[in-house]
Protein backbone atom coordinates (compact mmCIF):
# COMPACT_ATOMS: atom_id res chain seq x y z
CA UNK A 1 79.81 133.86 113.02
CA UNK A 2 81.27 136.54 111.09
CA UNK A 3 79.06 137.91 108.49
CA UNK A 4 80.23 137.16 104.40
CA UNK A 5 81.48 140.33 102.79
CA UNK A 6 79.12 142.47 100.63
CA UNK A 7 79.78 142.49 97.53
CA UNK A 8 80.73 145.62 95.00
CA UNK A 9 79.29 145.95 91.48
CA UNK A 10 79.39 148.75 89.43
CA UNK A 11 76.76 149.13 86.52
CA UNK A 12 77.46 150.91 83.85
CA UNK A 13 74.26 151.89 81.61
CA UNK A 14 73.98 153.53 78.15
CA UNK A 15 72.38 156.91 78.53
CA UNK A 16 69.70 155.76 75.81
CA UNK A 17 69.23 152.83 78.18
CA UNK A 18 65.73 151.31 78.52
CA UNK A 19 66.88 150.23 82.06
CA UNK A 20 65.59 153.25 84.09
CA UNK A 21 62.70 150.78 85.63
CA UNK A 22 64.75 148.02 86.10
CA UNK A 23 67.80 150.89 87.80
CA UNK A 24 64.92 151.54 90.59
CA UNK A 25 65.02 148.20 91.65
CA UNK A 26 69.10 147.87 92.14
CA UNK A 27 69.10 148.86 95.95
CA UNK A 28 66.87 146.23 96.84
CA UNK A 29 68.32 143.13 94.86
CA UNK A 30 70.47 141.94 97.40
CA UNK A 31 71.36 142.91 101.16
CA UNK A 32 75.15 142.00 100.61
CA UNK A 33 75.33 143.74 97.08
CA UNK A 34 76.65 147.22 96.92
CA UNK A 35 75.62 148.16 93.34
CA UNK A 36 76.93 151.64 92.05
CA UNK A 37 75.70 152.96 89.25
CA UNK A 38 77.99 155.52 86.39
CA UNK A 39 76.92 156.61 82.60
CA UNK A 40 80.46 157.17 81.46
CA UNK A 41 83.16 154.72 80.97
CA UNK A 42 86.34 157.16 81.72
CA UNK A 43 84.24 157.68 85.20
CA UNK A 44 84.13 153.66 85.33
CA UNK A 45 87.50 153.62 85.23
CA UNK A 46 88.55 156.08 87.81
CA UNK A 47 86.19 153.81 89.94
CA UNK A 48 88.03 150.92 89.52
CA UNK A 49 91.38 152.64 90.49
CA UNK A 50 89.46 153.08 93.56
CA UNK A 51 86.97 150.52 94.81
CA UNK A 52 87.61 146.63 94.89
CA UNK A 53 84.69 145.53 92.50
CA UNK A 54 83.55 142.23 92.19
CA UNK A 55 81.59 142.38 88.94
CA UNK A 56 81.18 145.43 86.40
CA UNK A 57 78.64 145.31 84.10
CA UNK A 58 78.58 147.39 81.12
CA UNK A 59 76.02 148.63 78.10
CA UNK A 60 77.51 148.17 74.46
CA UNK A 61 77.01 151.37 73.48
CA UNK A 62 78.81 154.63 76.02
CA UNK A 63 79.10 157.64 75.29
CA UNK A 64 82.65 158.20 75.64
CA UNK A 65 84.34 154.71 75.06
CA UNK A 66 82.11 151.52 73.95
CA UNK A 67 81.68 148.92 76.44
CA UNK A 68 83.42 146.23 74.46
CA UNK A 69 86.86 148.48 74.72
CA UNK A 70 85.88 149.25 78.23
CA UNK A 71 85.89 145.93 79.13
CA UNK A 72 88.91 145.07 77.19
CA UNK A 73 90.87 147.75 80.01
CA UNK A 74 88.88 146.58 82.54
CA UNK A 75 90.82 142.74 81.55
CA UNK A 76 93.68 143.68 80.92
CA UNK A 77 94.42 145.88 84.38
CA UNK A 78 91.71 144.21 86.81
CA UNK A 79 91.85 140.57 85.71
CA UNK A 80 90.55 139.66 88.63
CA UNK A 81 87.03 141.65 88.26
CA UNK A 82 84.03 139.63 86.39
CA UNK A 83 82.96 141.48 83.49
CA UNK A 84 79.06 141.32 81.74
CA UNK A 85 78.06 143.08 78.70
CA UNK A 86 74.83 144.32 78.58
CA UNK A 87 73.57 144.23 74.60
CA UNK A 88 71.66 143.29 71.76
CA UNK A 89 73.00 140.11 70.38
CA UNK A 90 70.87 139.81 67.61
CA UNK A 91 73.70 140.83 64.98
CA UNK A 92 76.35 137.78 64.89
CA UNK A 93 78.83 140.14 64.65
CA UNK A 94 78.05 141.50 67.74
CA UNK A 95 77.67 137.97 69.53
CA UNK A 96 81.15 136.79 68.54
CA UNK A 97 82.60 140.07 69.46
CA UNK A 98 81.94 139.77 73.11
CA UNK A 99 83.01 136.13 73.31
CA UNK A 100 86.48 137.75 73.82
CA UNK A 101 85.81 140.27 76.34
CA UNK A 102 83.37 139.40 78.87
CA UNK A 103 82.93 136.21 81.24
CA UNK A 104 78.83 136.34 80.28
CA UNK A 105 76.68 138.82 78.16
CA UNK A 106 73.18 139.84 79.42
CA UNK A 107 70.65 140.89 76.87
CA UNK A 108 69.09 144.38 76.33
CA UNK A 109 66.59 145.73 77.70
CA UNK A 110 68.25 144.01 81.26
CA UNK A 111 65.44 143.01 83.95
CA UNK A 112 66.21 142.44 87.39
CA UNK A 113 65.45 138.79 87.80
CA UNK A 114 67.89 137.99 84.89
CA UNK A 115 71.02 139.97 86.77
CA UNK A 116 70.20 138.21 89.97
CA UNK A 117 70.60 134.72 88.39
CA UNK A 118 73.44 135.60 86.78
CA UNK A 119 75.65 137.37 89.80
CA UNK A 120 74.03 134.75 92.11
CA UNK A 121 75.57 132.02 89.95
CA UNK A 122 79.59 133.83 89.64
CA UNK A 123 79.16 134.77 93.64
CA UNK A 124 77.93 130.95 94.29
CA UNK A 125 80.57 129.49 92.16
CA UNK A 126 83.69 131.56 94.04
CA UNK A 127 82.95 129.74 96.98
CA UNK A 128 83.07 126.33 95.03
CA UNK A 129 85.86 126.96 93.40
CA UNK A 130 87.69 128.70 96.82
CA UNK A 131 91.29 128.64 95.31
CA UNK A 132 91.64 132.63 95.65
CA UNK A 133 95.27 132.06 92.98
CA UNK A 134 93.39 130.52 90.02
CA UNK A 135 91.23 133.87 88.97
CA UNK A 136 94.80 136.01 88.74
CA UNK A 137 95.98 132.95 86.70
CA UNK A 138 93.68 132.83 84.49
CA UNK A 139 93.86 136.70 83.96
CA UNK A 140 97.44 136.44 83.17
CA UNK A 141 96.02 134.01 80.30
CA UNK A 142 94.33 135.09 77.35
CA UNK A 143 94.87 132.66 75.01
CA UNK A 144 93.05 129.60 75.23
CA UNK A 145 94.83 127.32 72.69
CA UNK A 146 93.88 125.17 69.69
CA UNK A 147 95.34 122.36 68.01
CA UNK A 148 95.76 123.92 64.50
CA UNK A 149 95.79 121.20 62.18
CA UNK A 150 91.83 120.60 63.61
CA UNK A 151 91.36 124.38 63.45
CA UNK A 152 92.13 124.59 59.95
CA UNK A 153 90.20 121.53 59.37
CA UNK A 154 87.13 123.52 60.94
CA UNK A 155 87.59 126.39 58.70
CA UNK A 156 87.72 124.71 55.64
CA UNK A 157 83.90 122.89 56.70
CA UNK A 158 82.85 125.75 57.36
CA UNK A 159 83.43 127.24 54.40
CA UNK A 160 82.17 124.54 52.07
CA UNK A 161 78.20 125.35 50.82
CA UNK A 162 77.77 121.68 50.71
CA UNK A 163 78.89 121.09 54.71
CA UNK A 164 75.52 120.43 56.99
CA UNK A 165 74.88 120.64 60.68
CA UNK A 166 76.11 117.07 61.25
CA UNK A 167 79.08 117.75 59.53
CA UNK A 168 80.32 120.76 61.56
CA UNK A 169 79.04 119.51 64.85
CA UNK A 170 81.22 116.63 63.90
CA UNK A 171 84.43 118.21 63.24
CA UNK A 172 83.96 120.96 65.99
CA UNK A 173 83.49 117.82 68.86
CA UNK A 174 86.92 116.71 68.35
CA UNK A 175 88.36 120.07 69.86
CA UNK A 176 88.18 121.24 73.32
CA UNK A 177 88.88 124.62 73.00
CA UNK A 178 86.47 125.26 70.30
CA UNK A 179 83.60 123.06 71.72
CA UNK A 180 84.14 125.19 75.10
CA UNK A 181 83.63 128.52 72.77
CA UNK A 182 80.70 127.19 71.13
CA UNK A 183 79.30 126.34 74.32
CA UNK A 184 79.83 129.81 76.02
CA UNK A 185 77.64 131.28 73.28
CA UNK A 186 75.28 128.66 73.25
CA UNK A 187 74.48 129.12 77.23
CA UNK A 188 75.19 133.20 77.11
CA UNK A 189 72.18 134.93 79.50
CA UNK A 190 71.62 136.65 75.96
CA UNK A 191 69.94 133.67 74.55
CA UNK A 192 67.08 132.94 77.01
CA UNK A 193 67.30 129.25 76.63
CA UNK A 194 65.40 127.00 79.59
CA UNK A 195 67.66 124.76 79.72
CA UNK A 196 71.69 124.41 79.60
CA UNK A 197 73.65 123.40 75.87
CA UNK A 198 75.62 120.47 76.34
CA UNK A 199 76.66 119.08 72.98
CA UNK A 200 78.29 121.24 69.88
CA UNK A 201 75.49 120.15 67.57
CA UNK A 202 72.80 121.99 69.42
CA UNK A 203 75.42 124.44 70.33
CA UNK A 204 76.11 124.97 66.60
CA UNK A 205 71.34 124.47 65.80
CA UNK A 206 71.16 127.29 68.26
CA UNK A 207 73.73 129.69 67.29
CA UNK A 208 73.40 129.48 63.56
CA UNK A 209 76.39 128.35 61.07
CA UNK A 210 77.28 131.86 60.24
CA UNK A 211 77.81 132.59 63.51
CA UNK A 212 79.52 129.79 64.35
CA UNK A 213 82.34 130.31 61.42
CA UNK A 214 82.60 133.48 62.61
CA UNK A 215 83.05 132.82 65.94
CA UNK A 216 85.90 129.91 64.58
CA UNK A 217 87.52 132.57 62.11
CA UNK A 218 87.93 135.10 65.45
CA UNK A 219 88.95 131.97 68.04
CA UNK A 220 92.05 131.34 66.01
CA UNK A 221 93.98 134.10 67.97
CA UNK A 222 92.83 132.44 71.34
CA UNK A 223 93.12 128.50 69.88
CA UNK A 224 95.61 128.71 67.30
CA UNK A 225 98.73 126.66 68.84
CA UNK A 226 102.15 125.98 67.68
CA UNK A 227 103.87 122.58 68.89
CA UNK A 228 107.20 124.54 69.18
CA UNK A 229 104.89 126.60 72.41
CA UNK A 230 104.00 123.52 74.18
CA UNK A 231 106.21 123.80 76.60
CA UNK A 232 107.52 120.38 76.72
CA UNK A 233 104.24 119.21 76.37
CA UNK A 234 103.11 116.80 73.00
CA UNK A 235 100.47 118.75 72.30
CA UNK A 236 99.26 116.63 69.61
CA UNK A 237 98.80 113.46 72.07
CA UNK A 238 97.28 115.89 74.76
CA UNK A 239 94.26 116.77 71.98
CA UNK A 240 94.39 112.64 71.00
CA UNK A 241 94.13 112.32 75.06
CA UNK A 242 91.37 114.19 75.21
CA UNK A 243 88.90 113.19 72.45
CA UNK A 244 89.48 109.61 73.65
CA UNK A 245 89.07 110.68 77.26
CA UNK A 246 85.81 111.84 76.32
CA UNK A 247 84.46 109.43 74.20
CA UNK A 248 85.27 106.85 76.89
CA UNK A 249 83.76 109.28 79.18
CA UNK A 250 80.51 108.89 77.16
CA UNK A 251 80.63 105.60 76.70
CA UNK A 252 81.13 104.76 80.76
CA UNK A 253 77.91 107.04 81.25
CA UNK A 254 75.97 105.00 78.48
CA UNK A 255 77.53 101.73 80.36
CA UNK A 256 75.49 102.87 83.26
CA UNK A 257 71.90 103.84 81.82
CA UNK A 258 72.36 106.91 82.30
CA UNK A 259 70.46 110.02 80.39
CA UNK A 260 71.88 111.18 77.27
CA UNK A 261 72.10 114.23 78.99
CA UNK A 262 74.02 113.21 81.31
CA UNK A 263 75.90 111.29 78.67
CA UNK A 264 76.28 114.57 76.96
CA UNK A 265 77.91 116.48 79.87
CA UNK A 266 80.26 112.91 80.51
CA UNK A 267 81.89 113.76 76.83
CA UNK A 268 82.20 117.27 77.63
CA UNK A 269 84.05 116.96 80.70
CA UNK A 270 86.25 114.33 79.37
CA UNK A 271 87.16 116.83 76.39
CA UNK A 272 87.71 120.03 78.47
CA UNK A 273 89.56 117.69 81.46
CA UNK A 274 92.69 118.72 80.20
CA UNK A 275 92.65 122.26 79.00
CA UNK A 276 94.45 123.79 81.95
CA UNK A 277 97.52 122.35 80.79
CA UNK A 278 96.66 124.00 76.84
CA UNK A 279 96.35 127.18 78.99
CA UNK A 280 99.60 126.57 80.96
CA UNK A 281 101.78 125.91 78.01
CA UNK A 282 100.63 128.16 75.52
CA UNK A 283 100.54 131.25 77.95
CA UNK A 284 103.06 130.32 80.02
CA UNK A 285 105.67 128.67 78.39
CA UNK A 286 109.17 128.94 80.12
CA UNK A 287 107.85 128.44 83.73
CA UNK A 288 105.27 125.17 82.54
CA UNK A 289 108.36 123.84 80.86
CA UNK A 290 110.15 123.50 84.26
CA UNK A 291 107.47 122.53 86.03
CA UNK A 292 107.17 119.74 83.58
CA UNK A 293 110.72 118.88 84.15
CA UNK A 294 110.48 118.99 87.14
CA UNK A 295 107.52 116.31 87.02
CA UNK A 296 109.28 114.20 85.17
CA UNK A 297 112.40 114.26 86.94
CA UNK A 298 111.29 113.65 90.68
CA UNK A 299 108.13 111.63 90.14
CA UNK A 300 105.69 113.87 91.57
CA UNK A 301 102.42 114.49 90.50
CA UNK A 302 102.14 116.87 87.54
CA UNK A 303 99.28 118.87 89.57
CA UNK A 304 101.19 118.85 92.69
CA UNK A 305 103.99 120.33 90.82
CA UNK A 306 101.73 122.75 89.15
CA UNK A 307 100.22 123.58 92.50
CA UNK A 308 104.19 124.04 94.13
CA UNK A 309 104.91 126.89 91.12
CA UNK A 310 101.65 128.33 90.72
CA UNK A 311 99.29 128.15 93.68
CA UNK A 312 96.86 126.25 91.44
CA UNK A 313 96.50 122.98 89.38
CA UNK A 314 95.75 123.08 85.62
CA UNK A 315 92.13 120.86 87.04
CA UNK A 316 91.32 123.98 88.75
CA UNK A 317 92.41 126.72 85.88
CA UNK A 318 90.20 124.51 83.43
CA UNK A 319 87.27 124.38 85.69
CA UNK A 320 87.33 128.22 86.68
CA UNK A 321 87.41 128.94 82.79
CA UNK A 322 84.39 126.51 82.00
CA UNK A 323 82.45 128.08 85.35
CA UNK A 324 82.86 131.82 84.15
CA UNK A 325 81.71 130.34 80.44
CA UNK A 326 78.76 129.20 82.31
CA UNK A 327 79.22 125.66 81.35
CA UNK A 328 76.95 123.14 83.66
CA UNK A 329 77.47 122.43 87.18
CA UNK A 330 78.39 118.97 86.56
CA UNK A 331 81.30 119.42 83.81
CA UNK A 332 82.46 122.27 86.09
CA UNK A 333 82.98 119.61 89.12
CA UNK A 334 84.53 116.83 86.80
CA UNK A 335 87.27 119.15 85.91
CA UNK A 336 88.13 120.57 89.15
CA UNK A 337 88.34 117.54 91.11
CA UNK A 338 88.96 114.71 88.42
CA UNK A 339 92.14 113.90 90.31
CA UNK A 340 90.55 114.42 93.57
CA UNK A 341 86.65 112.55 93.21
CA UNK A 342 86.57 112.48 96.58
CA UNK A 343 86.31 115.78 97.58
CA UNK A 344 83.05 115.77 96.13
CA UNK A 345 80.26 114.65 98.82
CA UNK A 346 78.15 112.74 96.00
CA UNK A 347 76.85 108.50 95.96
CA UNK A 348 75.74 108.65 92.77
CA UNK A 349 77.29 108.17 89.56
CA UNK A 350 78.12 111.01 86.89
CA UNK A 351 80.51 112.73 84.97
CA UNK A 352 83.31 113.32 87.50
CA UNK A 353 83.24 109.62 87.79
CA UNK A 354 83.67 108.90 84.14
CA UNK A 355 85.84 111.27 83.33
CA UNK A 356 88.38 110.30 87.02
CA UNK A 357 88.29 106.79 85.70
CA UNK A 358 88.35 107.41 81.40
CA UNK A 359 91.67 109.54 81.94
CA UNK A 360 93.24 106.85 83.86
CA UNK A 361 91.63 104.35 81.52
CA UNK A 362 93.49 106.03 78.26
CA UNK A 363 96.42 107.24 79.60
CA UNK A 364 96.51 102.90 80.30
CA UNK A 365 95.60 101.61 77.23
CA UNK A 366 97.28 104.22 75.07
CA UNK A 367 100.61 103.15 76.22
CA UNK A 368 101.86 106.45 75.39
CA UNK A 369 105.06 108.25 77.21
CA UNK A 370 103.93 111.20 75.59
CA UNK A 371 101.23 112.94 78.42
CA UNK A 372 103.08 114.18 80.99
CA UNK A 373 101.37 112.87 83.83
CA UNK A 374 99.95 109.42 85.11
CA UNK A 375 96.32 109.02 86.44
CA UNK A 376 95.41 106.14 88.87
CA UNK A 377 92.16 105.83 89.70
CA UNK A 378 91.18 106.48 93.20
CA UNK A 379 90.07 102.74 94.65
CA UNK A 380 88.71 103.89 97.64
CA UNK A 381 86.60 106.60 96.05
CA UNK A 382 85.00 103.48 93.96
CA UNK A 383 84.43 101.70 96.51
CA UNK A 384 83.11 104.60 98.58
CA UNK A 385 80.08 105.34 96.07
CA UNK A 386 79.82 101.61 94.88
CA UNK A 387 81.05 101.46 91.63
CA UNK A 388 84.22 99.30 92.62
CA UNK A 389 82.99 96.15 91.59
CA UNK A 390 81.93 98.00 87.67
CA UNK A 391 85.83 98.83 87.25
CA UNK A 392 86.44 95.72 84.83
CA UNK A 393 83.79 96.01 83.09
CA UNK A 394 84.85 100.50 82.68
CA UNK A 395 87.88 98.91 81.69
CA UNK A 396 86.86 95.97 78.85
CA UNK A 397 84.24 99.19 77.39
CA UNK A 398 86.60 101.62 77.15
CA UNK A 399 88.81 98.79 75.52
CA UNK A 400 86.14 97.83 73.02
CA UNK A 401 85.63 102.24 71.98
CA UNK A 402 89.51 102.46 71.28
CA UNK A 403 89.15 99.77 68.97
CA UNK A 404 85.95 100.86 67.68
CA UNK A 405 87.85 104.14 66.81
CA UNK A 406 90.89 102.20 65.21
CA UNK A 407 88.81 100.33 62.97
């Protein structure tokens, strides 16, 4: 059996760095990690001209070129290369800043146990998510959209001295792309939390509200998205197709005792199901509109389709976007394979389940034309993990939350 291939990372400290300990220990982290070390970022990147990287992570403050502009290059020419920011988050200016630029920020002074968690955790999840075409996809993709009535509608709660937490949380659940930013933060490396964020509220308790209206008054050029872009899509049912998804989501997980956790990550999943076709039509508008057609014309599939033009489905864009945001295992699987459950080896029910069979379950009783694709559920996945004989009563629940929500 052929070895796996070592991996390259290039660090990239500040020369006031308090790292120099932690720097001794970088030979001996890993067998398979080649880890070279430069204090300048013009020297970083002449390195990436020349070496295939895997990760580069860089100190805030270089001497030559900061490491939030280094990083920026680093996207725009190496797309493929995972990029961590070493730095002081403190300053909410600072932690909003980087939510553009790198996949996951580490905090200052780094340690050696943190780093391995982190690269252990991108390394792990590229052989989960093997599709090699999704990672130049996504790089070619760097706005992640927003419906903009909801965005302004965020803004303005934001803004008002008399809005609370419940308020905000509130309004900021009801978008996908914002919830996923939130969420990012929330779980950054740079936080220390024990435990992974999986609701906006406690997103929104741990990240402060100033921070989180900042971080809504930057996301606007990443989520701000104009119908006329959609590219043949209605983006205003996919966002109405998503909120429902997830709320039936939730509601399927609280059908089946589940935690609230667990409930938690259901709704999450069912709200983020769907962003790979946001990122599709914003970003790439002329060839999703064809591939749209083309669904609609022959019949197909719309993530066979997807996968015909692209090399990847819009399942496996979302899910590669929520991994490198460091979203939980569990909402990571639900979006990759909520059109294919059974790929995933698992007896037990969770979110993938909720979400494979909510999407089917409100793309049904919406009786909307408007989504351009149709989910069935998969029967013989039910069956397989046996939940077959709970369908009905999926179906009556999810019923009785529409027209909850109506009311």
């Amino acid at each position: 059996m052929m070895k796996p291939a070592s991996k390259q990372i290039l660090y990239v400290p500040s020369p006031v760095s308090r790292d120099l300990p932690f720097e001794a220990e970088l030979p001996a982290l890993h067998p398979r990690w080649q880890i070279a070390v430069t204090r300048s970022a013009n020297e970083a990147l002449n390195l990436v001209q020349k070496t295939a990287f895997d990760v580069v992570i860089a100190h805030d403050a270089l001497p030559d070129l900061d490491g939030f502009r280094l990083l920026d290059s680093i996207q725009q020419n190496h797309p493929n290369i995972h990029r961590f920011l070493v730095a002081d988050l403190a300053d909410p200016k600072t932690a909003v800043k980087t939510a553009g630029i790198a996949h996951q920020c580490l905090p200052a002074p780094l340690d050696s146990a943190t780093l391995r968690t982190s690269l252990e955790r991108i390394f792990n999840l590229n052989i989960w998510l093997s599709n090699p075409n999704v990672r130049s996809l996504l790089g070619r993709m760097p706005v992640v959209p927003s419906p903009p009535d909801l965005y302004f509608t965020i803004v303005r709660a934001l803004s008002d001295p008399e809005s609370n937490l419940d308020e905000v949380s509130g309004r900021a659940s009801q978008d996908p792309a914002m919830s996923g930013k939130l969420l990012q933060l929330a779980n950054s490396a740079a936080l220390g939390l024990r435990h992974k964020v999986v609701n906006v509220e406690e997103a929104i308790g741990y990240l402060g509200l100033e921070t989180t209206r900042s971080l809504v008054l930057l996301a606007h050029t990443f989520t701000y998205c104009k119908t006329d872009r959609g590219a043949g899509l209605n983006i205003d049912r996919l966002w109405k197709h998503s909120v429902n998804t997830g709320g039936f989501a939730r509601r399927l997980a609280r059908e089946e005792g589940t935690s609230r956790e667990m409930a938690d990550e259901a709704f999450l999943a069912g709200l983020l199901h769907d962003i790979g076709l946001l990122l599709f039509a914003v970003n790439l508008p002329r060839e999703y509109n064809e591939v749209v057609a083309r669904t609609r014309a022959s019949g197909i599939p719309l993530w066979q389709a997807e996968f015909d033009h692209f090399g990847a489905n819009h399942a496996e864009l979302g899910a590669e976007l929520m991994a490198i945001w460091n979203l939980p295992l569990n909402v990571i699987e639900a979006l990759a394979l909520h059109h294919h459950p059974s790929k995933l080896i698992s007896s037990a029910f969770g979110p993938l389940a909720a979400v494979h069979a909510a999407d089917a379950f409100e793309q049904e009783l919406a009786r909307s034309n408007d989504h351009p694709e149709a989910s069935t559920i998969d029967l013989n996945y039910l069956a397989d993990v046996g939940l077959a004989h709970r369908l009905e009563n999926w179906r009556a629940a999810c019923r009785e939350e529409l027209n909850s929500e109506a009311s």
